[in-house]
C-alpha atoms as a PDB file:
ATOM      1  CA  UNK A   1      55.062   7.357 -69.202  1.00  0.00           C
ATOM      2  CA  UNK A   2      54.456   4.068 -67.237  1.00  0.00           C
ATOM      3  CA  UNK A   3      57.641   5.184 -65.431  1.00  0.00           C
ATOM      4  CA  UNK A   4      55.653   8.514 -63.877  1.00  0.00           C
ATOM      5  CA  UNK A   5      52.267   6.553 -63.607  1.00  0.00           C
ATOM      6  CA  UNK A   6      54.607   4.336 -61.235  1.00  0.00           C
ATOM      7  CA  UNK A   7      56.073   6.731 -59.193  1.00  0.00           C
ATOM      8  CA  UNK A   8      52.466   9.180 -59.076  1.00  0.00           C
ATOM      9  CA  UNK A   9      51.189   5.630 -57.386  1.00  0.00           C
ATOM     10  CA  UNK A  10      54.240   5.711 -54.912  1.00  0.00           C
ATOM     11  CA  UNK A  11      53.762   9.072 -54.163  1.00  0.00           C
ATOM     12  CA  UNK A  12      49.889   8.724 -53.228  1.00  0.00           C
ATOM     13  CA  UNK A  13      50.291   5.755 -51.344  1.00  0.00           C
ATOM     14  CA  UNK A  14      53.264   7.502 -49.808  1.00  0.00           C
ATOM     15  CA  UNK A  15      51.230  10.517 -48.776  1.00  0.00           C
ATOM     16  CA  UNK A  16      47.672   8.557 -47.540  1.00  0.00           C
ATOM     17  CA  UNK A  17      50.345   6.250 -44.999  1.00  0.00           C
ATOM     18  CA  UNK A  18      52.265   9.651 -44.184  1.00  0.00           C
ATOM     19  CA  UNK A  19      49.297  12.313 -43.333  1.00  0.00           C
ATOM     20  CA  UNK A  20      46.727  10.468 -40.684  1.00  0.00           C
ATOM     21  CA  UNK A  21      43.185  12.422 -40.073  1.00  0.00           C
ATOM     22  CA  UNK A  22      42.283  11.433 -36.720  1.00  0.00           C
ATOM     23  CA  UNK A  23      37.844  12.150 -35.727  1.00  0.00           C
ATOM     24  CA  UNK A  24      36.719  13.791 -32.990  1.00  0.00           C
ATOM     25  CA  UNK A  25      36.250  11.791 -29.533  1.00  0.00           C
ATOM     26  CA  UNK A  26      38.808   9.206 -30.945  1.00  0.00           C
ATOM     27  CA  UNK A  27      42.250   7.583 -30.275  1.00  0.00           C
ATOM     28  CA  UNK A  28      44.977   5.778 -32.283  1.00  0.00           C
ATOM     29  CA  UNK A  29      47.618   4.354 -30.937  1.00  0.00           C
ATOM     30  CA  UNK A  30      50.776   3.852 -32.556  1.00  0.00           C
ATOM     31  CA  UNK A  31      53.280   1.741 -32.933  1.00  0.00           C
ATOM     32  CA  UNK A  32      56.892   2.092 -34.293  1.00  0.00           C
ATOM     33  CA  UNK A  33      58.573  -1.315 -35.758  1.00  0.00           C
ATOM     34  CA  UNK A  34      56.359  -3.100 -33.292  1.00  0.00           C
ATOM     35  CA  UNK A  35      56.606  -0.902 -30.212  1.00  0.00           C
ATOM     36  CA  UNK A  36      54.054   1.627 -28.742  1.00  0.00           C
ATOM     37  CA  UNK A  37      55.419   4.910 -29.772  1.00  0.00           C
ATOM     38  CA  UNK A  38      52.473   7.065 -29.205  1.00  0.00           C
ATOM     39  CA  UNK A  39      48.859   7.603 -29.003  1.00  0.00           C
ATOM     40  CA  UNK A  40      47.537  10.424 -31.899  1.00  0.00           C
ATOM     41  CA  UNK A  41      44.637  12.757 -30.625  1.00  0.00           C
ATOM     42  CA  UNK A  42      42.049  14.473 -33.457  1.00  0.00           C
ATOM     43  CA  UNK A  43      43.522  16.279 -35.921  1.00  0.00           C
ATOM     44  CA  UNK A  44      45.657  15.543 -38.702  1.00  0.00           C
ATOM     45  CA  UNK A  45      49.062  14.270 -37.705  1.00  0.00           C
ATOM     46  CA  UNK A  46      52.043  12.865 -39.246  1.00  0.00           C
ATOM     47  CA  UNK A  47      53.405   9.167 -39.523  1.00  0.00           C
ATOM     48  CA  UNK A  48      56.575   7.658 -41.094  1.00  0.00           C
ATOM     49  CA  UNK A  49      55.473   5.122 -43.774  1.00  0.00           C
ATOM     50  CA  UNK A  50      56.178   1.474 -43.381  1.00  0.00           C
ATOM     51  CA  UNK A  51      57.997   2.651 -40.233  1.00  0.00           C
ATOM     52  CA  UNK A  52      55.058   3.576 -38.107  1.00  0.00           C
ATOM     53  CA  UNK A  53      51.650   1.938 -37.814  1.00  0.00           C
ATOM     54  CA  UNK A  54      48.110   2.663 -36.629  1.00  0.00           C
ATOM     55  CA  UNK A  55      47.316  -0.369 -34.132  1.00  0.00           C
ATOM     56  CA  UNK A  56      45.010   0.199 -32.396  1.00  0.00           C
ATOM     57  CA  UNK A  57      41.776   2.378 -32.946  1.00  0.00           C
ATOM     58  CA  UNK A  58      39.658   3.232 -30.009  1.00  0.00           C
ATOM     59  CA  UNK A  59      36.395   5.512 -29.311  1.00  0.00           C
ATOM     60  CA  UNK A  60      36.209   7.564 -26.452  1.00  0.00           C
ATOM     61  CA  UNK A  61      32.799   7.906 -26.208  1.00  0.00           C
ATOM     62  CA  UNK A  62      30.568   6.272 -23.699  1.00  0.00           C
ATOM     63  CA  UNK A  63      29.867   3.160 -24.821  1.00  0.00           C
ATOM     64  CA  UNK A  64      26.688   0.844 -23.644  1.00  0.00           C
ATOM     65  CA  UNK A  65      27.385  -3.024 -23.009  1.00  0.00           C
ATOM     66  CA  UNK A  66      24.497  -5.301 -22.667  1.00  0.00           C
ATOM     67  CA  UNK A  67      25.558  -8.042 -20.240  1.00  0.00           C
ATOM     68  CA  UNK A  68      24.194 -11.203 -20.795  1.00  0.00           C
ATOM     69  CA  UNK A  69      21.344 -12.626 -18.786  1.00  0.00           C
ATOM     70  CA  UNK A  70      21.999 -15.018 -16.170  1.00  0.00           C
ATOM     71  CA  UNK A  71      20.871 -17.210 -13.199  1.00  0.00           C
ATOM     72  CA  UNK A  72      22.087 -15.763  -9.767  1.00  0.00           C
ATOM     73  CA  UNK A  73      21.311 -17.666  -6.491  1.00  0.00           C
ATOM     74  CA  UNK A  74      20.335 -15.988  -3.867  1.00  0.00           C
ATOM     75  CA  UNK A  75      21.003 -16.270   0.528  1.00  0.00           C
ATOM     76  CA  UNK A  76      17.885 -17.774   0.488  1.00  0.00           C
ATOM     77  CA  UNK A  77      18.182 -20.597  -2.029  1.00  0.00           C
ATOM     78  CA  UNK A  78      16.401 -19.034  -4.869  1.00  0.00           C
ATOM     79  CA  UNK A  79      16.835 -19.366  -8.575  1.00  0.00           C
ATOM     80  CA  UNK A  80      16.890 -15.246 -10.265  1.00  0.00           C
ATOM     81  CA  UNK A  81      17.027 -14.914 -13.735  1.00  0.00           C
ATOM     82  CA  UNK A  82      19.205 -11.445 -14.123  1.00  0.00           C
ATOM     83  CA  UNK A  83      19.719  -9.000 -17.140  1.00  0.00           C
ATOM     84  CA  UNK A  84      21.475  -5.661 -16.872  1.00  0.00           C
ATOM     85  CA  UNK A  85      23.267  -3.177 -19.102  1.00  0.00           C
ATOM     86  CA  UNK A  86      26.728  -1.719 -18.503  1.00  0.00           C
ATOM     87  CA  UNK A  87      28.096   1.473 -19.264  1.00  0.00           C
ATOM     88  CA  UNK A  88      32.036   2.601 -19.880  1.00  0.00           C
ATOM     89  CA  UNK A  89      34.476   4.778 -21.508  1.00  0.00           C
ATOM     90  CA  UNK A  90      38.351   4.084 -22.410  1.00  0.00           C
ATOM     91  CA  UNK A  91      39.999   6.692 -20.837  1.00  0.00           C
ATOM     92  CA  UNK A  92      43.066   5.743 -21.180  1.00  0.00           C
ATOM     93  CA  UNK A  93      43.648   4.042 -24.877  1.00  0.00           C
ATOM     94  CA  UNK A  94      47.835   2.972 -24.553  1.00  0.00           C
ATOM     95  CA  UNK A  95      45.835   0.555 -21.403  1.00  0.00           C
ATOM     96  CA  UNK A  96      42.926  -0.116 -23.037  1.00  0.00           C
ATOM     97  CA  UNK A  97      45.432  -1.462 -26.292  1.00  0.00           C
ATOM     98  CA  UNK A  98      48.100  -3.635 -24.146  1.00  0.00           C
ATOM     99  CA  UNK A  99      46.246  -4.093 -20.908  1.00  0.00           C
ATOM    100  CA  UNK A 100      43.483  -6.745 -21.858  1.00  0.00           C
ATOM    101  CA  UNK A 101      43.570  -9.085 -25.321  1.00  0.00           C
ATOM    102  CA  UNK A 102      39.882  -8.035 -25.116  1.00  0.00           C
ATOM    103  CA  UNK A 103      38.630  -5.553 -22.244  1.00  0.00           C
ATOM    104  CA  UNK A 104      34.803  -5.797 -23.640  1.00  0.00           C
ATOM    105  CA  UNK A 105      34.716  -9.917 -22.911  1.00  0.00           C
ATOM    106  CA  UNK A 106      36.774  -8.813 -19.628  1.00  0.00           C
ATOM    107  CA  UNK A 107      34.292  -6.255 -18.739  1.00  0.00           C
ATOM    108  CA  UNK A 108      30.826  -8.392 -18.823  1.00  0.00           C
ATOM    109  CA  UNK A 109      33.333 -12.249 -17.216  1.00  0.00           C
ATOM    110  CA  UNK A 110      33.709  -9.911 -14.760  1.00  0.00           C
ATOM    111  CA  UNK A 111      30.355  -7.859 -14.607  1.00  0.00           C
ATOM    112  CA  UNK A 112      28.866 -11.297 -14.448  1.00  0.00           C
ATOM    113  CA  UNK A 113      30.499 -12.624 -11.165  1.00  0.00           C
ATOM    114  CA  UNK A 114      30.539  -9.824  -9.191  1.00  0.00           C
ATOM    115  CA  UNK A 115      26.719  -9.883 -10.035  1.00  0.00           C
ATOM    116  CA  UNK A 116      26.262 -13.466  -8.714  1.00  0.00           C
ATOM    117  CA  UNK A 117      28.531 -12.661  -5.919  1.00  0.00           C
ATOM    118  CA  UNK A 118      26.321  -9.346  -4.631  1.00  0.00           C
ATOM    119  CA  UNK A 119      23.010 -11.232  -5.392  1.00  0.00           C
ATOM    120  CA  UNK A 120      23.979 -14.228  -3.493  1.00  0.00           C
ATOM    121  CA  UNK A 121      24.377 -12.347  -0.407  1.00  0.00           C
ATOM    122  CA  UNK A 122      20.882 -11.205  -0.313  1.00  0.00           C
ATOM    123  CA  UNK A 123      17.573 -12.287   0.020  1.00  0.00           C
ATOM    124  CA  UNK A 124      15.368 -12.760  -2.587  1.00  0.00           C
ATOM    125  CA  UNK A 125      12.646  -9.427  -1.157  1.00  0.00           C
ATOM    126  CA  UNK A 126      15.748  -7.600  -0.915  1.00  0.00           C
ATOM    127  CA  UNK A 127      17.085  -8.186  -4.484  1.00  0.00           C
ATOM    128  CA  UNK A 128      13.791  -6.156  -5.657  1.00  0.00           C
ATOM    129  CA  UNK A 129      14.310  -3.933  -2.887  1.00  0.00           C
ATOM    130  CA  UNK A 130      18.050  -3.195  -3.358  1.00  0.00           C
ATOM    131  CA  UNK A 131      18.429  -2.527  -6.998  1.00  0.00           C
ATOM    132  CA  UNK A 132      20.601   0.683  -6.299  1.00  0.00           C
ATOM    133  CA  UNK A 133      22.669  -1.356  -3.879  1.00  0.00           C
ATOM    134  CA  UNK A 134      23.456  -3.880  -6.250  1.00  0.00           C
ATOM    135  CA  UNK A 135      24.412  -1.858  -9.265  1.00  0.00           C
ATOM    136  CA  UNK A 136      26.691   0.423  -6.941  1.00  0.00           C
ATOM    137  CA  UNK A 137      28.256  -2.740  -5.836  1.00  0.00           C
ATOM    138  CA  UNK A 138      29.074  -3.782  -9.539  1.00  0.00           C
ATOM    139  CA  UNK A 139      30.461  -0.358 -10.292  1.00  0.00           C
ATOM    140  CA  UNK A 140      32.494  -0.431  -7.582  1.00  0.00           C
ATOM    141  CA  UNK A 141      33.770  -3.612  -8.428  1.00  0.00           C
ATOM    142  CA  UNK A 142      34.547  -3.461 -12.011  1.00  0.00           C
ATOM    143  CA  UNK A 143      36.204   0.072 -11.654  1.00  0.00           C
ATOM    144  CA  UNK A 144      38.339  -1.001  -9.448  1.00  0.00           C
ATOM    145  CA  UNK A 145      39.413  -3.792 -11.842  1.00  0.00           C
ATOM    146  CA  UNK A 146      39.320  -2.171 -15.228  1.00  0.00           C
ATOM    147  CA  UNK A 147      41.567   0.694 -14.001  1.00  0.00           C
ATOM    148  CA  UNK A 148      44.261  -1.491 -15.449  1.00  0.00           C
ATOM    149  CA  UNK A 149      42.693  -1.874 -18.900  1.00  0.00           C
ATOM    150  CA  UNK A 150      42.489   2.059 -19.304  1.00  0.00           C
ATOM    151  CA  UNK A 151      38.742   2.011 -18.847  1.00  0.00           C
ATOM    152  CA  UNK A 152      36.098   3.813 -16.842  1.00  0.00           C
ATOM    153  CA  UNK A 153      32.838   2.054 -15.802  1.00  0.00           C
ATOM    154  CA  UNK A 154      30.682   4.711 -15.630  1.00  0.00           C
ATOM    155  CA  UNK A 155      27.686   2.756 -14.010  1.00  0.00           C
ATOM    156  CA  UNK A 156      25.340  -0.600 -14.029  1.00  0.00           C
ATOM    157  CA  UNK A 157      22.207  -0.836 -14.185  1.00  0.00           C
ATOM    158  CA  UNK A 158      19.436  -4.335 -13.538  1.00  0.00           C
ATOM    159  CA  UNK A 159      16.965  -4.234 -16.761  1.00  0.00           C
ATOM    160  CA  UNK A 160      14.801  -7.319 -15.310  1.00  0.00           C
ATOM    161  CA  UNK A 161      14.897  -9.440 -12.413  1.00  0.00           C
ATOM    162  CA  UNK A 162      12.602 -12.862 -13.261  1.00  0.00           C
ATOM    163  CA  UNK A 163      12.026 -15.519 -10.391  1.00  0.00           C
ATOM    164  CA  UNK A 164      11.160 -18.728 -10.939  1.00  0.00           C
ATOM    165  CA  UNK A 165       6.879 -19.188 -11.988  1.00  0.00           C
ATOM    166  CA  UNK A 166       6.138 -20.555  -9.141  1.00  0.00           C
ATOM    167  CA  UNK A 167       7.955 -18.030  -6.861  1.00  0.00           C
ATOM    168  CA  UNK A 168       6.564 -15.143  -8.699  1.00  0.00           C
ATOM    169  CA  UNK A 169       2.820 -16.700  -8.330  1.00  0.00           C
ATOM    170  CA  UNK A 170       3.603 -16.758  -4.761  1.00  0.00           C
ATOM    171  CA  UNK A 171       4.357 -13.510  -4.404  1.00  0.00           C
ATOM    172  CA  UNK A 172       1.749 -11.887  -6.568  1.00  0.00           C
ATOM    173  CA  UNK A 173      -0.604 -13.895  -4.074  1.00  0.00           C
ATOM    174  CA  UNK A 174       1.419 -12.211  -1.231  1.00  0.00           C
ATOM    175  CA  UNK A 175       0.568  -8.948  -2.945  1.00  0.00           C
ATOM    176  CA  UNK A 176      -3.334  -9.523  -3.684  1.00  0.00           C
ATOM    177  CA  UNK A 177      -3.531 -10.874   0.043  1.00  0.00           C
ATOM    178  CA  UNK A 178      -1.754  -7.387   1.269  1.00  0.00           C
ATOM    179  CA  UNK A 179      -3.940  -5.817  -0.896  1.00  0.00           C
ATOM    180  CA  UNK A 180      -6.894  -7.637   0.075  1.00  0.00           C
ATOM    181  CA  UNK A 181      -5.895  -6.849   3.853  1.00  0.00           C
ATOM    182  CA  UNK A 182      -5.638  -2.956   3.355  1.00  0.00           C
ATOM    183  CA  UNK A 183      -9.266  -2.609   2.220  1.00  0.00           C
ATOM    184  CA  UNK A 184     -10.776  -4.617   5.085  1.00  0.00           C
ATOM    185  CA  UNK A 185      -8.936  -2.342   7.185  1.00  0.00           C
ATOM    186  CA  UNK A 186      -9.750   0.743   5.112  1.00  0.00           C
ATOM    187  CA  UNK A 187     -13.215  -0.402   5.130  1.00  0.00           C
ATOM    188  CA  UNK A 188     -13.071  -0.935   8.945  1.00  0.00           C
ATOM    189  CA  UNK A 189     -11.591   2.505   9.180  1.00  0.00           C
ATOM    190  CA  UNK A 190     -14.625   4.323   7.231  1.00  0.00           C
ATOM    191  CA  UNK A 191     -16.890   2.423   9.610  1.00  0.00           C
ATOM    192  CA  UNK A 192     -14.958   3.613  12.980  1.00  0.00           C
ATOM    193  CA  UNK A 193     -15.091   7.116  11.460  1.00  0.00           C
ATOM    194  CA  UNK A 194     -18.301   7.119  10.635  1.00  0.00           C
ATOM    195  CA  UNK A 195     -20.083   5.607  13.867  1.00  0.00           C
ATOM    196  CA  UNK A 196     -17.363   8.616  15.718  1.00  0.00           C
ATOM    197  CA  UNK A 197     -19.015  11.483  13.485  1.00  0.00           C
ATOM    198  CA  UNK A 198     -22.726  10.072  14.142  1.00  0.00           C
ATOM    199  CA  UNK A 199     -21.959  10.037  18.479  1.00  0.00           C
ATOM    200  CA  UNK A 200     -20.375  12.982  17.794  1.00  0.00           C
ATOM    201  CA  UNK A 201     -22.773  14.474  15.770  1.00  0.00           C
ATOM    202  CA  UNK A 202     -25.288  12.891  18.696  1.00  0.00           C
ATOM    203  CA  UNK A 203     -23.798  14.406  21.335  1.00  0.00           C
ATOM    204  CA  UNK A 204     -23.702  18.186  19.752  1.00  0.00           C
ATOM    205  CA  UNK A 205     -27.191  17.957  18.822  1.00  0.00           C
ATOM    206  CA  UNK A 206     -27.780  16.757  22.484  1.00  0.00           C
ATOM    207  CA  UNK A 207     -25.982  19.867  23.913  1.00  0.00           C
ATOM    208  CA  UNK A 208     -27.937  21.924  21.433  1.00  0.00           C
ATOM    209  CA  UNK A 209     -31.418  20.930  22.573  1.00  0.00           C
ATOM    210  CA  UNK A 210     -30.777  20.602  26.160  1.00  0.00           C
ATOM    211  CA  UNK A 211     -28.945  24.196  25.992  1.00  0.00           C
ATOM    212  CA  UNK A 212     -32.067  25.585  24.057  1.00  0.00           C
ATOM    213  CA  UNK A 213     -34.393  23.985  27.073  1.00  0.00           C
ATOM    214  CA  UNK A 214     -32.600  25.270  29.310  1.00  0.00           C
ATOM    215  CA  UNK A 215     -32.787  28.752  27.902  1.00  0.00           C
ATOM    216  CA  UNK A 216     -36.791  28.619  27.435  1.00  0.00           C
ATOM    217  CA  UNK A 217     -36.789  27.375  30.673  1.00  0.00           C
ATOM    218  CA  UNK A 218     -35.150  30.425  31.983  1.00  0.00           C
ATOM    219  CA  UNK A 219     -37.067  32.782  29.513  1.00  0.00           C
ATOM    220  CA  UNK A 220     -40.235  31.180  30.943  1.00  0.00           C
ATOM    221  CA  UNK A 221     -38.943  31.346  34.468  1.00  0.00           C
ATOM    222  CA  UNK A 222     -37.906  34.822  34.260  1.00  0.00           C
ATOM    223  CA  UNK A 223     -41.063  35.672  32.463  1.00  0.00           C
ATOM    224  CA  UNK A 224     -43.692  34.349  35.361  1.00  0.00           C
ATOM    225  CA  UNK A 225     -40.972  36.151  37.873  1.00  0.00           C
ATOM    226  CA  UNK A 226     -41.886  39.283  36.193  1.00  0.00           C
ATOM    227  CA  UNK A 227     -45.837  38.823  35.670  1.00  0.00           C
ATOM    228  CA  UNK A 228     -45.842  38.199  39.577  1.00  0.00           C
ATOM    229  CA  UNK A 229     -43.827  41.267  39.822  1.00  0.00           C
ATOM    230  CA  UNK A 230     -46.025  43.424  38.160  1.00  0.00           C
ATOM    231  CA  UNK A 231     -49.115  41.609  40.082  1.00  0.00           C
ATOM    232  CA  UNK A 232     -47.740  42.047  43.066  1.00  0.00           C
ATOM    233  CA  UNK A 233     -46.999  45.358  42.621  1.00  0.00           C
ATOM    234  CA  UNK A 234     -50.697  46.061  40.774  1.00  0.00           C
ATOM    235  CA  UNK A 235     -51.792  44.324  44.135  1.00  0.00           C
ATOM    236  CA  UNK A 236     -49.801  46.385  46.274  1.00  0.00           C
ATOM    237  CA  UNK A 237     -50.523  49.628  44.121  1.00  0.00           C
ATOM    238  CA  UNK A 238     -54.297  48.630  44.614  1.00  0.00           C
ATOM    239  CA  UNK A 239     -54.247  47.846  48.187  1.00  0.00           C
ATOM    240  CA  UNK A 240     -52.371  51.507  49.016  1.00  0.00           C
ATOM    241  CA  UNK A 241     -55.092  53.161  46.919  1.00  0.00           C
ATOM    242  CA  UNK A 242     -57.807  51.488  49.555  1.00  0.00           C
ATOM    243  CA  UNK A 243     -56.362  51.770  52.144  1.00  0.00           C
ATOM    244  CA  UNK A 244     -55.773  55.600  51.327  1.00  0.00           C
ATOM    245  CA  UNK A 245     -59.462  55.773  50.203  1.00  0.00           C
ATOM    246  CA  UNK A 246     -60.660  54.483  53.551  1.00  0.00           C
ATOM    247  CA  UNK A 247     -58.948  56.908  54.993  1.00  0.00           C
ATOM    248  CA  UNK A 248     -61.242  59.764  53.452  1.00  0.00           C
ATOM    249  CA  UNK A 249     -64.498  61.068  55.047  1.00  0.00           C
ATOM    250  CA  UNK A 250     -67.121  58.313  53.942  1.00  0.00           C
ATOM    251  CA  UNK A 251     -64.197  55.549  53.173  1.00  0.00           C
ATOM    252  CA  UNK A 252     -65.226  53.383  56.167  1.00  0.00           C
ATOM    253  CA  UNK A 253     -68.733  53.094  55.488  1.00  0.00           C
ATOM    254  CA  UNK A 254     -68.046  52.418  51.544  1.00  0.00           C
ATOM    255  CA  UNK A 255     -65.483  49.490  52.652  1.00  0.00           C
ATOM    256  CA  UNK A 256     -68.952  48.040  54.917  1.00  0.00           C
ATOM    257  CA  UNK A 257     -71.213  48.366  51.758  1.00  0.00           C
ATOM    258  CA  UNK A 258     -69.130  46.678  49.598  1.00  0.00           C
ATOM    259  CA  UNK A 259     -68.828  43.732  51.716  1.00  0.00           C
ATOM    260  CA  UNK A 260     -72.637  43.691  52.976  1.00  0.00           C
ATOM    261  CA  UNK A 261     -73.070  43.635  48.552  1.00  0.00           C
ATOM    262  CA  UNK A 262     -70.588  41.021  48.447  1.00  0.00           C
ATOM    263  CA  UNK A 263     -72.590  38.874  50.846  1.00  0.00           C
ATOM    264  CA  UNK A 264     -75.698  39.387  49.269  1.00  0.00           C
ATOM    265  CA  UNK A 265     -74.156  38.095  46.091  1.00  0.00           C
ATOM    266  CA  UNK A 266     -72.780  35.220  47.698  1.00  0.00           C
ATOM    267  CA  UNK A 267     -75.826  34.257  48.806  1.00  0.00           C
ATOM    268  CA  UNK A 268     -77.835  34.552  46.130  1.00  0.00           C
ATOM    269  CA  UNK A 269     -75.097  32.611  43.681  1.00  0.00           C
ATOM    270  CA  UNK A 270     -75.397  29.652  45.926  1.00  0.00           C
ATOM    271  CA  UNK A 271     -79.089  29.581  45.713  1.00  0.00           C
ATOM    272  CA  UNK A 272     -78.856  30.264  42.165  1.00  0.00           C
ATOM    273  CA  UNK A 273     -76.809  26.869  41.352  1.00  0.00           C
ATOM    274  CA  UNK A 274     -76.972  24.680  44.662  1.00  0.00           C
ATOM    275  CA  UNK A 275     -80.484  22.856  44.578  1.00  0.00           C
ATOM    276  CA  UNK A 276     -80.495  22.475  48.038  1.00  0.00           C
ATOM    277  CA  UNK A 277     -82.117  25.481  50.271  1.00  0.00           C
ATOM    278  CA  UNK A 278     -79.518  27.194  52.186  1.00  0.00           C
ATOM    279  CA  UNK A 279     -81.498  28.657  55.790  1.00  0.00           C
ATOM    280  CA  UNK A 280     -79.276  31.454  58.139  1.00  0.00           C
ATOM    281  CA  UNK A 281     -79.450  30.062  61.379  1.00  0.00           C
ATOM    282  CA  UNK A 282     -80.670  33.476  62.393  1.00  0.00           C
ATOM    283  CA  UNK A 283     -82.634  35.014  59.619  1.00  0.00           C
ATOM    284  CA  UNK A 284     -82.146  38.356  61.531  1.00  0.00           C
ATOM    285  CA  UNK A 285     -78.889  38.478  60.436  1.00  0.00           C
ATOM    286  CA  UNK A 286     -80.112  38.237  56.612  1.00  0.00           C
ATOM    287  CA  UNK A 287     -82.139  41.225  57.221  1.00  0.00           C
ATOM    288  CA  UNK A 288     -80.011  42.645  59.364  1.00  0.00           C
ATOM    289  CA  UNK A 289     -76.554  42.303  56.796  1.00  0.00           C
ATOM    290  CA  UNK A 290     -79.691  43.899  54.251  1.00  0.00           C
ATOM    291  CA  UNK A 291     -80.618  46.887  55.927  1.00  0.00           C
ATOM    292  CA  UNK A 292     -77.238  47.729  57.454  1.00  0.00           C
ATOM    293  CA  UNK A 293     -75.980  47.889  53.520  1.00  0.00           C
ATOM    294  CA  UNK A 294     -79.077  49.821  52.534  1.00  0.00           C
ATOM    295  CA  UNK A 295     -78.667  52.329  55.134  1.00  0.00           C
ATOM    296  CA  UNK A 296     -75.345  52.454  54.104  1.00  0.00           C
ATOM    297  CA  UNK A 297     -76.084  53.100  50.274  1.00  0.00           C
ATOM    298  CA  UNK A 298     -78.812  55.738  51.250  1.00  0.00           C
ATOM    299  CA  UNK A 299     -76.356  57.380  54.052  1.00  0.00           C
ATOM    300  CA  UNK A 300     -73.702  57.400  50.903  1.00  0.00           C
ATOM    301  CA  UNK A 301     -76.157  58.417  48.115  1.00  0.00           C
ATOM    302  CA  UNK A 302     -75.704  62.595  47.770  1.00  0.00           C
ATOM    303  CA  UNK A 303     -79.026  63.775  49.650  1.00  0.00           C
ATOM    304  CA  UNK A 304     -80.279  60.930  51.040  1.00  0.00           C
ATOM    305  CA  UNK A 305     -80.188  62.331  54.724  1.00  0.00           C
ATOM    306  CA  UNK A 306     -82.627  65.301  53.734  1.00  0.00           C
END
């Protein structure tokens, strides 16, 4: 009884180091009596016992790295406190098992120099201004290196870059200052455009009223051209009709009353508002300019001759 109990033991242990169940997105590497035999994909697979051995056990998924922080000088003498995050994958896991004692320490030494190395040929602006720069020239860099340790760096990337306190006071002085400096000239700006749009604004109104003088001063001009027009034409029109009257029978002597009337009213209007006594120097011609237009009313007057 103890006897099968013994050999049901044997035969479990047996069968857990025989049959291997490898999980997805993983890689063991094997060895056989000390030496790399072969590298087992997911799945189940098949080992000898106590001949072969899993070594090494690696995942191939993408794997984040935070690299530690660290002070970085820069071209222009300048202390930068740096922090970043690394990302990889073992792509190759024989390499990644016999390559490096330890790829991971590997991977941020080296992360970690070629850091200082980019950031010390730069200025301190252009470390803030060059962030893609730098991480492409860490990539570049470590993949290059960790080729040999069966592992991909997939990309870097700068969580914080600190200055010094007094550098960073500096600067956000800088900043208020540039800030400071944009609104004067915004400010200066409005005031330009708005003293342009009040000229401007001037100068159409200007146009507007001397355009709408000049056009009443037309309308006015071409109005008084047309009332003299039509007087001169009533004129004209009045002078034809007399002078075609005169030509009738009786048109002469009408022409010499009217006048002779017109003379008598002249007279009489100056006496009427002139205080001083206005004498003929012939006062024949009073009574004369009288009865010639009285002889010429009764000589007009229908009958008068009977």
């Amino acid at each position: 009884m103890e006897l099968a109990f013994i050999l049901a033991v044997i035969a479990v242990i047996f069968i857990a180091r025989t049959f291997k169940i490898v999980p997805q997105q993983n890689a063991w590497v094997v060895e056989r009596l000390g030496k790399y035999d072969r590298t087992l994909t997911p799945g189940l697979t098949l080992v000898i016992p106590f001949v072969d051995r899993v070594a090494y056990r690696h995942s191939l998924k993408e794997v984040p790295l935070d690299v530690p922080s660290q002070v970085c000088i820069t071209k222009d003498n300048t202390q930068l406190q740096v922090d970043g995050i690394l990302y990889f994958q073992v792509t190759d896991p024989m390499r990644a098992s016999y390559g490096s004692s330890d790829y991971i320490i590997a991977i941020t030494q080296l992360a970690q120099t070629t850091l200082r190395s980019v950031i010390g040929k730069m200025e301190l602006d252009k470390t803030f201004e060059e962030r893609n720069l730098i991480n492409a020239a860490v990539v570049s860099a470590l993949d290059e290196a960790a080729l040999n340790w069966g592992v991909k760096v997939l990309r870097y990337e700068i969580k914080d870059l600190t200055p010094p306190a007094a550098i960073l006071h500096a600067m956000q002085a800088q900043i208020t200052a540039e800030r400071e400096k944009r609104a004067l000239i915004a400010a200066s700006e409005g005031r330009r455009q708005e003293q342009i749009n009040i000229a401007t604004g001037e100068r159409e109104a200007f146009i507007a009223r001397s355009e709408g003088e000049k056009q009443a001063e037309i309308n006015k001009a071409q109005g008084e051209a047309t009332a003299i027009v039509a007087v001169a034409e009533a004129t004209a029109d009045a002078i034809g009709k007399v002078a075609a009257a005169i030509q009738l029978p009786g048109g002469e002597q009408a022409v010499q009353l009217k006048v002779a009337e017109k003379a008598v009213e002249a007279y009489a209007e100056l006496a009427r508002t002139n205080n001083t006594m206005i004498v003929p120097s012939n006062m024949t011609e009073v009574s004369g300019l009288i009865g010639t237009a009285m002889a010429l009313f009764k000589g007009a007057t229908p009958g008068a001759s009977k």
